[in-house]
N, C-alpha and C. Protein backbone atom coordinates (compact mmCIF):
# COMPACT_ATOMS: atom_id res chain seq x y z
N UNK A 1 -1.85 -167.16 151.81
CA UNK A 1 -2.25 -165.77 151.94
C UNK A 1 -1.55 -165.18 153.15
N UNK A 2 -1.26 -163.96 153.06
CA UNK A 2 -0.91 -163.21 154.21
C UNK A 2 -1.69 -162.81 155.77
N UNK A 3 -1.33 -162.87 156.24
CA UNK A 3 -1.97 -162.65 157.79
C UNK A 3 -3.56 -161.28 157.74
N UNK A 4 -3.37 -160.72 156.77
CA UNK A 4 -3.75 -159.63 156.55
C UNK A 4 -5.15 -159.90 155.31
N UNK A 5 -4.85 -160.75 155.05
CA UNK A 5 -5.75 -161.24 154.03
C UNK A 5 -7.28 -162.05 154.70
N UNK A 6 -8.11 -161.95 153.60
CA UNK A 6 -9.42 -162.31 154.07
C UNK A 6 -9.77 -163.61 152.86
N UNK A 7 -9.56 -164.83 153.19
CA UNK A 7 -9.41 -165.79 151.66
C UNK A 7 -10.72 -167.17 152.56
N UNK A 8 -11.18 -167.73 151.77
CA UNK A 8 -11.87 -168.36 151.86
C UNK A 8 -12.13 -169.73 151.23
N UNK A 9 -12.76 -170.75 151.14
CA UNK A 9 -13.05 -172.08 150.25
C UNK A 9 -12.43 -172.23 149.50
N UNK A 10 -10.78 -172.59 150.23
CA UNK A 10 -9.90 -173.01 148.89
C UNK A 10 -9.87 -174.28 148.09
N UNK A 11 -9.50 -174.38 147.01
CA UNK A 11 -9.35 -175.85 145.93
C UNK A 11 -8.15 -175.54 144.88
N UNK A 12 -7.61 -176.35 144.77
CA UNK A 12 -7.13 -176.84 143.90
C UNK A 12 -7.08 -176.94 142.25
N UNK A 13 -6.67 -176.33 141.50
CA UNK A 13 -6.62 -177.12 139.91
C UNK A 13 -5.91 -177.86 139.38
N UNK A 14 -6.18 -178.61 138.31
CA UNK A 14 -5.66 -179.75 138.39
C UNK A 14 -4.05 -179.72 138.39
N UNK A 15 -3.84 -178.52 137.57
CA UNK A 15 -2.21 -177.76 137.17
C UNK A 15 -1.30 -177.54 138.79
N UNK A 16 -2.47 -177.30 139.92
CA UNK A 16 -1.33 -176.92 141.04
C UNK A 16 -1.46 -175.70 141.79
N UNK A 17 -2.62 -174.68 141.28
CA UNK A 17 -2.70 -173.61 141.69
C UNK A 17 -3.39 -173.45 142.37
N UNK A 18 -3.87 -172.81 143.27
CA UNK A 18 -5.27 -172.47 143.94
C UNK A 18 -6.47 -171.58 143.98
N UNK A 19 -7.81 -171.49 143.58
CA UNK A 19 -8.74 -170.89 143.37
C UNK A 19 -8.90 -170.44 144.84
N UNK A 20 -9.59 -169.45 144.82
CA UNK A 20 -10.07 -168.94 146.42
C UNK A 20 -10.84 -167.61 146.31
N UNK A 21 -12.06 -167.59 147.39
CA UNK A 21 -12.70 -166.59 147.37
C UNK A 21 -11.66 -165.38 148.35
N UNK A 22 -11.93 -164.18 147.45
CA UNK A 22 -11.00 -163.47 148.56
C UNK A 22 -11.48 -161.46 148.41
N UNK A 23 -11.60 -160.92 149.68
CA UNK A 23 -11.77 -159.62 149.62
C UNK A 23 -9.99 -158.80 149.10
N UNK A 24 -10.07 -159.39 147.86
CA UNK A 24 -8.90 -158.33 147.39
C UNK A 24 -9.05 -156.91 146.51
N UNK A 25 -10.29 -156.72 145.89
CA UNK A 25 -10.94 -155.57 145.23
C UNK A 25 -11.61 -154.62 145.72
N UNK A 26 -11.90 -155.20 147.27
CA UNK A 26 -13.03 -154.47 148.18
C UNK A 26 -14.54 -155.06 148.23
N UNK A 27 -14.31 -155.89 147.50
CA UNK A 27 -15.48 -157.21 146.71
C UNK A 27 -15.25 -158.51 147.10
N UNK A 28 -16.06 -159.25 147.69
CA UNK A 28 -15.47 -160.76 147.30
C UNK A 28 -15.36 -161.28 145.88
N UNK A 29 -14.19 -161.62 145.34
CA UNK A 29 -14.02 -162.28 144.18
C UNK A 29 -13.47 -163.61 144.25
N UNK A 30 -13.73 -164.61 143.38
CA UNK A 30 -12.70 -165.75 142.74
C UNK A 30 -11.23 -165.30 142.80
N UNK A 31 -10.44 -165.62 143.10
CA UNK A 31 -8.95 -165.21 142.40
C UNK A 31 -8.52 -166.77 142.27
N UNK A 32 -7.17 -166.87 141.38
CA UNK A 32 -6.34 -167.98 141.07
C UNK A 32 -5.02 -167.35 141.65
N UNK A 33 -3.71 -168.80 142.28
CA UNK A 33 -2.62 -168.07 142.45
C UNK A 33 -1.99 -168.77 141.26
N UNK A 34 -0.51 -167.36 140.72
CA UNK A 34 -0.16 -167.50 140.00
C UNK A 34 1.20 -168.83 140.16
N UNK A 35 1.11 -168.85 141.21
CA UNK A 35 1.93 -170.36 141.27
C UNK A 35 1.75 -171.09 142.98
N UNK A 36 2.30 -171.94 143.93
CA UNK A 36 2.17 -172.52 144.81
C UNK A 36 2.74 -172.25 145.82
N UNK A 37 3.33 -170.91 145.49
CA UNK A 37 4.26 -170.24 146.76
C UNK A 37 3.33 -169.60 147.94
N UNK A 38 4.06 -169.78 148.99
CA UNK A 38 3.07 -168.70 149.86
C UNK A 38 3.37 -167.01 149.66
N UNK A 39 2.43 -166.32 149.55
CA UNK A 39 2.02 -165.40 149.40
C UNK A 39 2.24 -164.67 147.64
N UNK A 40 2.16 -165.77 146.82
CA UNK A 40 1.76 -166.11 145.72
C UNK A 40 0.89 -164.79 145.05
N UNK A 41 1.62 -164.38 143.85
CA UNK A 41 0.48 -163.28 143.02
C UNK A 41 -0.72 -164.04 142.70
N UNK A 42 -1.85 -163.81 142.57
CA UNK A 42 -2.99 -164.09 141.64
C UNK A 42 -3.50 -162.99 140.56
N UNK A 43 -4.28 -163.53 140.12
CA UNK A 43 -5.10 -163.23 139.60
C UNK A 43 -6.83 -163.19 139.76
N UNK A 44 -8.05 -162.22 139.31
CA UNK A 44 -8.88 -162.41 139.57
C UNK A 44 -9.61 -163.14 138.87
N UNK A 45 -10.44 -164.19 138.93
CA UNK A 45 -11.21 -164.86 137.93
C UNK A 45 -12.18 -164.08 137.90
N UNK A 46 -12.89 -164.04 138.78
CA UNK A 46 -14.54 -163.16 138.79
C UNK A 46 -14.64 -162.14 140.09
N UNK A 47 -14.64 -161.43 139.60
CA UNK A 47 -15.03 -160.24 140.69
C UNK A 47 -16.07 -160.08 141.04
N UNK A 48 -16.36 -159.58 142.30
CA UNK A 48 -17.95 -159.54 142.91
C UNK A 48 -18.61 -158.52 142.00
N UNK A 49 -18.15 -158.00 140.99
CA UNK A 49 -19.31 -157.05 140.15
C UNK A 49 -20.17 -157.99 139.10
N UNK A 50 -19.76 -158.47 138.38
CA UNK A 50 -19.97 -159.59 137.92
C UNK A 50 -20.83 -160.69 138.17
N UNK A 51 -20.84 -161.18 139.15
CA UNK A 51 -21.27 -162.60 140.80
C UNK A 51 -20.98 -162.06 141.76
N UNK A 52 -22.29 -161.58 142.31
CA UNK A 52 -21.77 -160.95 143.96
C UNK A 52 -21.75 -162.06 144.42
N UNK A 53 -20.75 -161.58 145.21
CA UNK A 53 -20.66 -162.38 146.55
C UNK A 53 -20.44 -163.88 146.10
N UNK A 54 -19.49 -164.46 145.27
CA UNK A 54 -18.99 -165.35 144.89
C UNK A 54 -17.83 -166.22 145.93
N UNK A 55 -18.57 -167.52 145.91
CA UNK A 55 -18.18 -168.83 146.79
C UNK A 55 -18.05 -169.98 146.62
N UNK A 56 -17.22 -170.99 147.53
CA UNK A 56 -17.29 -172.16 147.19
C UNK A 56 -17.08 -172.79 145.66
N UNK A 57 -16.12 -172.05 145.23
CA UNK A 57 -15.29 -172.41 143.40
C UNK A 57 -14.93 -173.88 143.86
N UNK A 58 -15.38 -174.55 142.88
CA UNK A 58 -15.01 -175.84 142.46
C UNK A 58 -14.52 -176.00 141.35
N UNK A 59 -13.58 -176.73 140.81
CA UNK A 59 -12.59 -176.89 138.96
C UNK A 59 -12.63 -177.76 138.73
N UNK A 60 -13.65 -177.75 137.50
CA UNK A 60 -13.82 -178.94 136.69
C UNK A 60 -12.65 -179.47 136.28
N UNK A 61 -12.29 -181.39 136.22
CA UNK A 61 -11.89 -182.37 136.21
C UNK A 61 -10.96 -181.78 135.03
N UNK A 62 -10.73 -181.02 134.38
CA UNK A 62 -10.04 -180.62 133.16
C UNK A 62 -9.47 -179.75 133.54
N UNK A 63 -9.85 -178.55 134.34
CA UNK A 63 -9.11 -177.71 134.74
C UNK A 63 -10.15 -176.16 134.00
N UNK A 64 -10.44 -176.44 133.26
CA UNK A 64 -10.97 -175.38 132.19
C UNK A 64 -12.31 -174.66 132.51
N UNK A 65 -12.80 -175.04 133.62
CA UNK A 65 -14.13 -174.46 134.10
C UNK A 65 -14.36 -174.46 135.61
N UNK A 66 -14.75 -173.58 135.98
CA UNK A 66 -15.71 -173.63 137.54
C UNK A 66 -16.92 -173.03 137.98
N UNK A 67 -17.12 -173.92 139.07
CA UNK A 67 -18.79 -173.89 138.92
C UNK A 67 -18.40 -173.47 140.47
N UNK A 68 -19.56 -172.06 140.88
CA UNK A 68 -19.55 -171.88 141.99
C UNK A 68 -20.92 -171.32 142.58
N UNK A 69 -20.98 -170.73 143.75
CA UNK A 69 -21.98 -170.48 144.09
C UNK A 69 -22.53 -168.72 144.36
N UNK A 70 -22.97 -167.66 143.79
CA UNK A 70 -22.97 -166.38 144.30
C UNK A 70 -24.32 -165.93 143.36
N UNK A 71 -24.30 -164.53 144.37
CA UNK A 71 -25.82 -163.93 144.97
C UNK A 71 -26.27 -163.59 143.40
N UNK A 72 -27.06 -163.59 142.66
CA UNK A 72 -27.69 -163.40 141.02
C UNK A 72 -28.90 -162.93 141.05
N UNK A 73 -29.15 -162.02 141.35
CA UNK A 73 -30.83 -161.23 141.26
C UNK A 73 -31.77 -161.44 142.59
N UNK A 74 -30.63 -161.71 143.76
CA UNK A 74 -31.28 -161.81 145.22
C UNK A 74 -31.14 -163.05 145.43
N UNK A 75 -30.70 -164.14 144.86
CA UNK A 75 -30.60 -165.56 144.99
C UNK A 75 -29.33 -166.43 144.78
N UNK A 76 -29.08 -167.06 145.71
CA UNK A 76 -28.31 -167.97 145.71
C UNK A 76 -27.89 -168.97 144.62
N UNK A 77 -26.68 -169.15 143.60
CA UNK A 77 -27.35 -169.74 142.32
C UNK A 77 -26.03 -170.33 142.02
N UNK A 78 -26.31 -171.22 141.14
CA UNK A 78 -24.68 -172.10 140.98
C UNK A 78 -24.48 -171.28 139.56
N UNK A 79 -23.46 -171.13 139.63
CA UNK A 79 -22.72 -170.58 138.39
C UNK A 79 -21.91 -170.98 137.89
N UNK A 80 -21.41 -171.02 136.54
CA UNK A 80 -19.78 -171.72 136.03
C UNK A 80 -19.89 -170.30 134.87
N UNK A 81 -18.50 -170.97 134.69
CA UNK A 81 -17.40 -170.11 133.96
C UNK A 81 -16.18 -170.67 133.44
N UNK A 82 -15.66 -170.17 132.44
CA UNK A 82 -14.44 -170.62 131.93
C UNK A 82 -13.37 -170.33 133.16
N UNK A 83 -12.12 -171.51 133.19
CA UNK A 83 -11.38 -170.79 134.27
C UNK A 83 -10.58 -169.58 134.31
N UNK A 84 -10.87 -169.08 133.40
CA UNK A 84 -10.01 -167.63 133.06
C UNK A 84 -11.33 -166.67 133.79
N UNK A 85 -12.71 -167.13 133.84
CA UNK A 85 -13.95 -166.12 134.30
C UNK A 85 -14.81 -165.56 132.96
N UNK A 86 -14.34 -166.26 131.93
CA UNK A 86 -15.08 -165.84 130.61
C UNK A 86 -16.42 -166.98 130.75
N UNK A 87 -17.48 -166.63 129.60
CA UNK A 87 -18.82 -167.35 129.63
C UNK A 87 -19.58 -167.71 130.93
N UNK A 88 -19.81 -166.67 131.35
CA UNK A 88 -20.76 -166.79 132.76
C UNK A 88 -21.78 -167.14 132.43
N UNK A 89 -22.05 -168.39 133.17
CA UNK A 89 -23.53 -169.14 132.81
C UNK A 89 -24.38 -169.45 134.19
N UNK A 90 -25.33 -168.72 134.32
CA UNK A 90 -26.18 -168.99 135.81
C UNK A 90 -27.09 -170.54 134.99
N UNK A 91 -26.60 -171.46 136.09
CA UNK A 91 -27.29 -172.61 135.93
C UNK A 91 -28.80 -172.72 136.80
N UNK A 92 -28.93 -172.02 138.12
CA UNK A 92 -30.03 -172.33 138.87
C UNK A 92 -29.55 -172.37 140.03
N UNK A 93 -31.13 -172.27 141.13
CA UNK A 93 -30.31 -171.66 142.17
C UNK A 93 -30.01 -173.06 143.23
N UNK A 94 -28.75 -172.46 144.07
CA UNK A 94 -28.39 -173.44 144.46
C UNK A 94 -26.99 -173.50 145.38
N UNK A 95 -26.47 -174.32 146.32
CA UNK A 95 -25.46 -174.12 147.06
C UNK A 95 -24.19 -174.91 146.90
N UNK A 96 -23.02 -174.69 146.99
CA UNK A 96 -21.99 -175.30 147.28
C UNK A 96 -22.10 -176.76 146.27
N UNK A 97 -21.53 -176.24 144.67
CA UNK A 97 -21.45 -176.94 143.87
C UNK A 97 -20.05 -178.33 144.25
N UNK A 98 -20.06 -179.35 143.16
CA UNK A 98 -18.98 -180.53 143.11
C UNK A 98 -19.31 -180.97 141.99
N UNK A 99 -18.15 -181.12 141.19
CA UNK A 99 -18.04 -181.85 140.07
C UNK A 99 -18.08 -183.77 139.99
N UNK A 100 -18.70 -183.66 138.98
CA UNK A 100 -18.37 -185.08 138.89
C UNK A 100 -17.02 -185.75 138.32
N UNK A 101 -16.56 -186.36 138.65
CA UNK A 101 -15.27 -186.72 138.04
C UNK A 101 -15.46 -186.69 136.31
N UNK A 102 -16.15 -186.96 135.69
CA UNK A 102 -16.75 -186.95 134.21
C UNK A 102 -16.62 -185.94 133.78
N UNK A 103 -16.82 -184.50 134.57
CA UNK A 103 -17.15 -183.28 133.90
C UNK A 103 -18.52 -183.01 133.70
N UNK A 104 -19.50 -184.02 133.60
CA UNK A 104 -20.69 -183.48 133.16
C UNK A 104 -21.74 -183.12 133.84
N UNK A 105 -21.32 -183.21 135.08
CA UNK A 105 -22.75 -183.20 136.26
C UNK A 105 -22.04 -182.57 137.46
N UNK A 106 -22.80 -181.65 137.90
CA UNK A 106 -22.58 -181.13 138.99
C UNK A 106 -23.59 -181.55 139.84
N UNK A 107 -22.78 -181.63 140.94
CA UNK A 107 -23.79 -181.96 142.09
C UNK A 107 -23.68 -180.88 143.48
N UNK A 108 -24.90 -180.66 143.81
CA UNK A 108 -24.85 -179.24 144.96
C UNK A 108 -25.98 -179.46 145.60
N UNK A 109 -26.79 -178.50 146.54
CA UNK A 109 -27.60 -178.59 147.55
C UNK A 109 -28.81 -177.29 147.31
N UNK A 110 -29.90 -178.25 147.55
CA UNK A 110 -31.05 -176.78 147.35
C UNK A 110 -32.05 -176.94 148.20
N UNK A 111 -32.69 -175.47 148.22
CA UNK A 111 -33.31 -175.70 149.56
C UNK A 111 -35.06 -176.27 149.28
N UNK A 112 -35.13 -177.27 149.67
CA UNK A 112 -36.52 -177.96 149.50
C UNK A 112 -37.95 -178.36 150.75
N UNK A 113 -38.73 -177.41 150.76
CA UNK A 113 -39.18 -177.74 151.75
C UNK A 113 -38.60 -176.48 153.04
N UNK A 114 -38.54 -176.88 153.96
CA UNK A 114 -37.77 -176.52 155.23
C UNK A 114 -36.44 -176.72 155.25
N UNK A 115 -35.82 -177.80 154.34
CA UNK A 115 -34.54 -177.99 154.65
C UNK A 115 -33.36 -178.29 153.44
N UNK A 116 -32.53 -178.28 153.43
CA UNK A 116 -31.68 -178.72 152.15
C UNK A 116 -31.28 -180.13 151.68
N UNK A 117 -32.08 -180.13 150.37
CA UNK A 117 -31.61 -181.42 149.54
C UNK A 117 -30.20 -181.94 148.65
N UNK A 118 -29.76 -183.02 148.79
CA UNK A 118 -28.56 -183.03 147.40
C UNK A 118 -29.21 -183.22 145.98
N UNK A 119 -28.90 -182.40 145.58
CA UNK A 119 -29.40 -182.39 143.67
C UNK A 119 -28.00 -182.57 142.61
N UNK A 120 -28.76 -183.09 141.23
CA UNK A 120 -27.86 -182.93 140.63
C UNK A 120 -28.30 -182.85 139.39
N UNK A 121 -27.14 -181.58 138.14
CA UNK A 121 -27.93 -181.20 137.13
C UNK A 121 -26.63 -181.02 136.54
N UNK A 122 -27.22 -180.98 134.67
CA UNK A 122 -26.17 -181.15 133.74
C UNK A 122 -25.10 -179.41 133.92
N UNK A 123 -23.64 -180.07 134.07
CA UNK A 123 -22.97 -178.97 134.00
C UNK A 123 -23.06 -177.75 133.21
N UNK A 124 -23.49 -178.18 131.54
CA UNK A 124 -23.16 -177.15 131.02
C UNK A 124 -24.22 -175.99 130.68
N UNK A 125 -25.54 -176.92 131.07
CA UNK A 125 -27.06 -176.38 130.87
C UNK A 125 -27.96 -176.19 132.35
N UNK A 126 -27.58 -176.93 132.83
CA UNK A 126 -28.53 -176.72 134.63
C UNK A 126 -29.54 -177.80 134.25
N UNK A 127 -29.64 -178.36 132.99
CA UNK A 127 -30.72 -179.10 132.76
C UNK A 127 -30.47 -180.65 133.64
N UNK A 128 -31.39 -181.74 133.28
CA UNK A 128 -31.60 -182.89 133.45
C UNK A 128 -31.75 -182.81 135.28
N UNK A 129 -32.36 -181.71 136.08
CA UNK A 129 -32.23 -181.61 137.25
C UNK A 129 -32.62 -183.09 138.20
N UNK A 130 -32.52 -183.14 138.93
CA UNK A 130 -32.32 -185.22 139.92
C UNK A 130 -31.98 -184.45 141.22
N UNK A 131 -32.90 -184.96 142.20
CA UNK A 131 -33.03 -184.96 143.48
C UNK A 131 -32.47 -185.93 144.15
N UNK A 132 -31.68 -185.89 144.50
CA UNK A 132 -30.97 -187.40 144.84
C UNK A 132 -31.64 -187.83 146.55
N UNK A 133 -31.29 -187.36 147.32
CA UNK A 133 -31.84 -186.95 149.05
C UNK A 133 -33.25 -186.33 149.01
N UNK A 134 -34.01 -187.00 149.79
CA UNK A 134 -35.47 -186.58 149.97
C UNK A 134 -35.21 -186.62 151.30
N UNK A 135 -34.48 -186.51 152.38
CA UNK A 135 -34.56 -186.49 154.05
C UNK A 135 -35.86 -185.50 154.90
N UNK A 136 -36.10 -184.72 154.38
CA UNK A 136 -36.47 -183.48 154.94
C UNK A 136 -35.81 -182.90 156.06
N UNK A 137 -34.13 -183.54 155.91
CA UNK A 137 -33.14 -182.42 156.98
C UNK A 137 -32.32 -181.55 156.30
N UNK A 138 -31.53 -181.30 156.67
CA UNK A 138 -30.61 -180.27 155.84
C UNK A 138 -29.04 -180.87 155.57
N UNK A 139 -29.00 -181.09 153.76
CA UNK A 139 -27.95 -182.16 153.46
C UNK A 139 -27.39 -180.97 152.69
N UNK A 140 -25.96 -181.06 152.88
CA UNK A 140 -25.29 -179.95 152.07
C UNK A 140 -23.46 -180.87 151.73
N UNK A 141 -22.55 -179.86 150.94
CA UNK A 141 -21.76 -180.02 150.76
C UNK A 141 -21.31 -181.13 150.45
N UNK A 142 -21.80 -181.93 149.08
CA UNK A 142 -21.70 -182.50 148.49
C UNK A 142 -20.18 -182.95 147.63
N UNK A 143 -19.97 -184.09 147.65
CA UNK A 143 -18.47 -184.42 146.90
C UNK A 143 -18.63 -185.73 145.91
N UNK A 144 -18.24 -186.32 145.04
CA UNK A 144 -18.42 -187.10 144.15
C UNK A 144 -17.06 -188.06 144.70
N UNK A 145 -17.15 -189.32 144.89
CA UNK A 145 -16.22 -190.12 144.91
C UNK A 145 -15.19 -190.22 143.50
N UNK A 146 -13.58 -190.44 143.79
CA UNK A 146 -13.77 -190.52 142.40
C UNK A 146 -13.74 -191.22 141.24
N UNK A 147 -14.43 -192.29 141.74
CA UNK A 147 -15.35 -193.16 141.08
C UNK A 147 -16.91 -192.99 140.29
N UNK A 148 -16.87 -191.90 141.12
CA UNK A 148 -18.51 -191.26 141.07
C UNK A 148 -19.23 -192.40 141.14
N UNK A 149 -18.76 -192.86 141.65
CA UNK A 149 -20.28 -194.11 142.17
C UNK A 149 -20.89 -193.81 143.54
N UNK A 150 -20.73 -193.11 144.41
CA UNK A 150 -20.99 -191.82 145.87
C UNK A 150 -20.98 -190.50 145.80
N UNK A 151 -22.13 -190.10 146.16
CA UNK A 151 -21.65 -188.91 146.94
C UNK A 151 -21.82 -189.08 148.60
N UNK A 152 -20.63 -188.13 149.01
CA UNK A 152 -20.83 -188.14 150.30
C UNK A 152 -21.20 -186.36 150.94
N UNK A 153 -21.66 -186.53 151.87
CA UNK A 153 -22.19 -184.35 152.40
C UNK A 153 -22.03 -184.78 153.65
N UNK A 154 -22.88 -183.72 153.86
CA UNK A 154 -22.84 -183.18 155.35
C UNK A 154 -24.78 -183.33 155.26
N UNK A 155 -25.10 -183.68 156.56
CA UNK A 155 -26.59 -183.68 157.36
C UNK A 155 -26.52 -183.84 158.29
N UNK A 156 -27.97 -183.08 158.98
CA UNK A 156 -27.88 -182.75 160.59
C UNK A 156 -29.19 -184.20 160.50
N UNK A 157 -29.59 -185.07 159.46
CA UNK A 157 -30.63 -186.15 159.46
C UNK A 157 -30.03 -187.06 161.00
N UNK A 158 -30.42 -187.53 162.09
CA UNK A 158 -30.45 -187.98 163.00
C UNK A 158 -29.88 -187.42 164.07
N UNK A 159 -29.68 -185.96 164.33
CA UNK A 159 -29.31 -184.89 165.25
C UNK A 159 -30.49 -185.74 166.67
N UNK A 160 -31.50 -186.02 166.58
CA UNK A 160 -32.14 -186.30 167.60
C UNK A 160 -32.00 -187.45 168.32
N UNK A 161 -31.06 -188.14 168.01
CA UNK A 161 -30.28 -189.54 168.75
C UNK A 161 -29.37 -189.54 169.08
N UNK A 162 -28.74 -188.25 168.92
CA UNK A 162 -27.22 -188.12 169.85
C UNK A 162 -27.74 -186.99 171.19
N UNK A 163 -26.98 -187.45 172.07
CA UNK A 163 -27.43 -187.44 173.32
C UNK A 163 -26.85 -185.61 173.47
N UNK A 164 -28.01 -184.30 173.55
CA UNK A 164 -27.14 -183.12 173.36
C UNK A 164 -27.61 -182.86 172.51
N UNK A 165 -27.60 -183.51 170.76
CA UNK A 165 -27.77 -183.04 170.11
C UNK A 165 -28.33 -181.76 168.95
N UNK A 166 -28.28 -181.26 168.49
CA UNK A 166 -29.56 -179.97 167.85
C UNK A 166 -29.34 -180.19 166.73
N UNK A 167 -30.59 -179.51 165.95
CA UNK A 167 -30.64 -179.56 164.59
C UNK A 167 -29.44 -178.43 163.86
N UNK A 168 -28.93 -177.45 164.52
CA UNK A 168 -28.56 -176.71 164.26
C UNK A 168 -26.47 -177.03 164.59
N UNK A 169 -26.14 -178.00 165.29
CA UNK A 169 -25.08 -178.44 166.01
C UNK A 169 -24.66 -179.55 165.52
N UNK A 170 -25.36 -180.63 165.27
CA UNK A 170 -25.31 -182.23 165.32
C UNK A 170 -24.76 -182.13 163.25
N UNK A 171 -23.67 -182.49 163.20
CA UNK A 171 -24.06 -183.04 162.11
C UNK A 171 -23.20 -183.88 161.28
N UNK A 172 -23.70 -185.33 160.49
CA UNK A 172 -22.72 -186.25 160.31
C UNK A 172 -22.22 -186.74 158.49
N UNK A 173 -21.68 -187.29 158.35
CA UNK A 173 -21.41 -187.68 157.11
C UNK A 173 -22.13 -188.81 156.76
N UNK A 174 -22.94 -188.72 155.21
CA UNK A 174 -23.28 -189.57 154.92
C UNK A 174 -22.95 -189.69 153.51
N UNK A 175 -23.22 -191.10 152.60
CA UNK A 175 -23.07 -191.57 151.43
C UNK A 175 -24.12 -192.22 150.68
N UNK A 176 -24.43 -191.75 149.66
CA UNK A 176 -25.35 -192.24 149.00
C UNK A 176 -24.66 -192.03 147.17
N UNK A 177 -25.58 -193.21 146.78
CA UNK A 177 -25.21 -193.28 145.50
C UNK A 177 -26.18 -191.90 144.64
N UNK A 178 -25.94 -191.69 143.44
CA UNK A 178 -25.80 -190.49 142.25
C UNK A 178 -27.60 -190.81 142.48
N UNK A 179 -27.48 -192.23 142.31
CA UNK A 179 -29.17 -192.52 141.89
C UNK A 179 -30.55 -192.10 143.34
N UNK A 180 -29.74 -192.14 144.47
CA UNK A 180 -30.57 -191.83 145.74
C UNK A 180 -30.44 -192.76 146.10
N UNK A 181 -29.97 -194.26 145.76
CA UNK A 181 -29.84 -195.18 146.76
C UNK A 181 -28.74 -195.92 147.39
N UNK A 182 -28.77 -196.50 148.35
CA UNK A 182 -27.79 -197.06 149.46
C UNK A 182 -27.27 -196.22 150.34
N UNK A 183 -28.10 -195.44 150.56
CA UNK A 183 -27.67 -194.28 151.49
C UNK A 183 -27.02 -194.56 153.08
């Protein structure tokens, strides 16, 4: 992107291009670039009229879908879509989606309690929902090994044993399996 540009949570598809949230409409939207050059045409996948305030695009293992995260009736909510931005499907609410290497499960973060859990629910329905993390800290940004036998995030869970630390500052990588255990 250009110096001038406002682009955000970039990724990858599998083809080579890059998805990215970006104020190019006057909206935050999805866009795709049309090839790997810098300062590269795109295209828009989803415009903030559509999914306000659309974030954190992730591309399914095929290339043919993404699941992301934006504002849906006041709430935070994982969403997918064809990668062109056709068949908008609000799955439930929820943060900063990851595919499973399979395609069939997304895994993301919701807020439970006081703090954020890792969950995980069927891609194409929101169904079969699984709590994977019960910490009561705040676990986010979830990734699937790609083995999918791990996920690994982000948690501020033991902020109070580093010397300094805050709940709001402290925060480390951890791994746990799909099922909640070996964390």
């Amino acid at each position: 992107t250009n110096a001038n540009a406002g682009a955000n949570w970039p990724t990858w598809t599998p083809k080579g291009s890059l998805v990215y949230a970006a104020m190019t409409t006057g909206t935050q939207s999805l866009v795709r670039t049309l090839t790997n050059a810098p300062n590269a045409a795109f295209t828009v996948i989803i415009d903030g009229k559509s999914a306000q305030s659309p974030s954190w695009p992730a591309v399914s293992p095929d290339g043919n879908h993404l699941a992301f995260e934006a504002t849906m009736n006041g709430v935070e909510t994982i969403v997918t879509s064809g990668a062109d931005g056709s068949r908008l499907t609000m799955l439930g609410p929820g943060f900063t989606p990851s595919w499973n290497p399979n395609g069939k499960q997304i895994a993301f973060s919701r807020q439970v309690g006081n703090g954020y859990e890792i969950m995980l629910m069927d891609a194409a329905t929101g169904g079969n929902l699984t709590q994977v993390t019960n910490s009561g800290c705040s676990s986010n940004k979830p990734k699937f090994s790609p083995d999918a036998r791990y996920l690994v995030f982000e948690s501020n869970c033991g902020w109070n044993a580093i010397a300094g630390g805050t709940d709001s500052t402290t925060w480390n990588l951890f791994a746990v399996k799909p099922d909640g255990t070996g964390l």
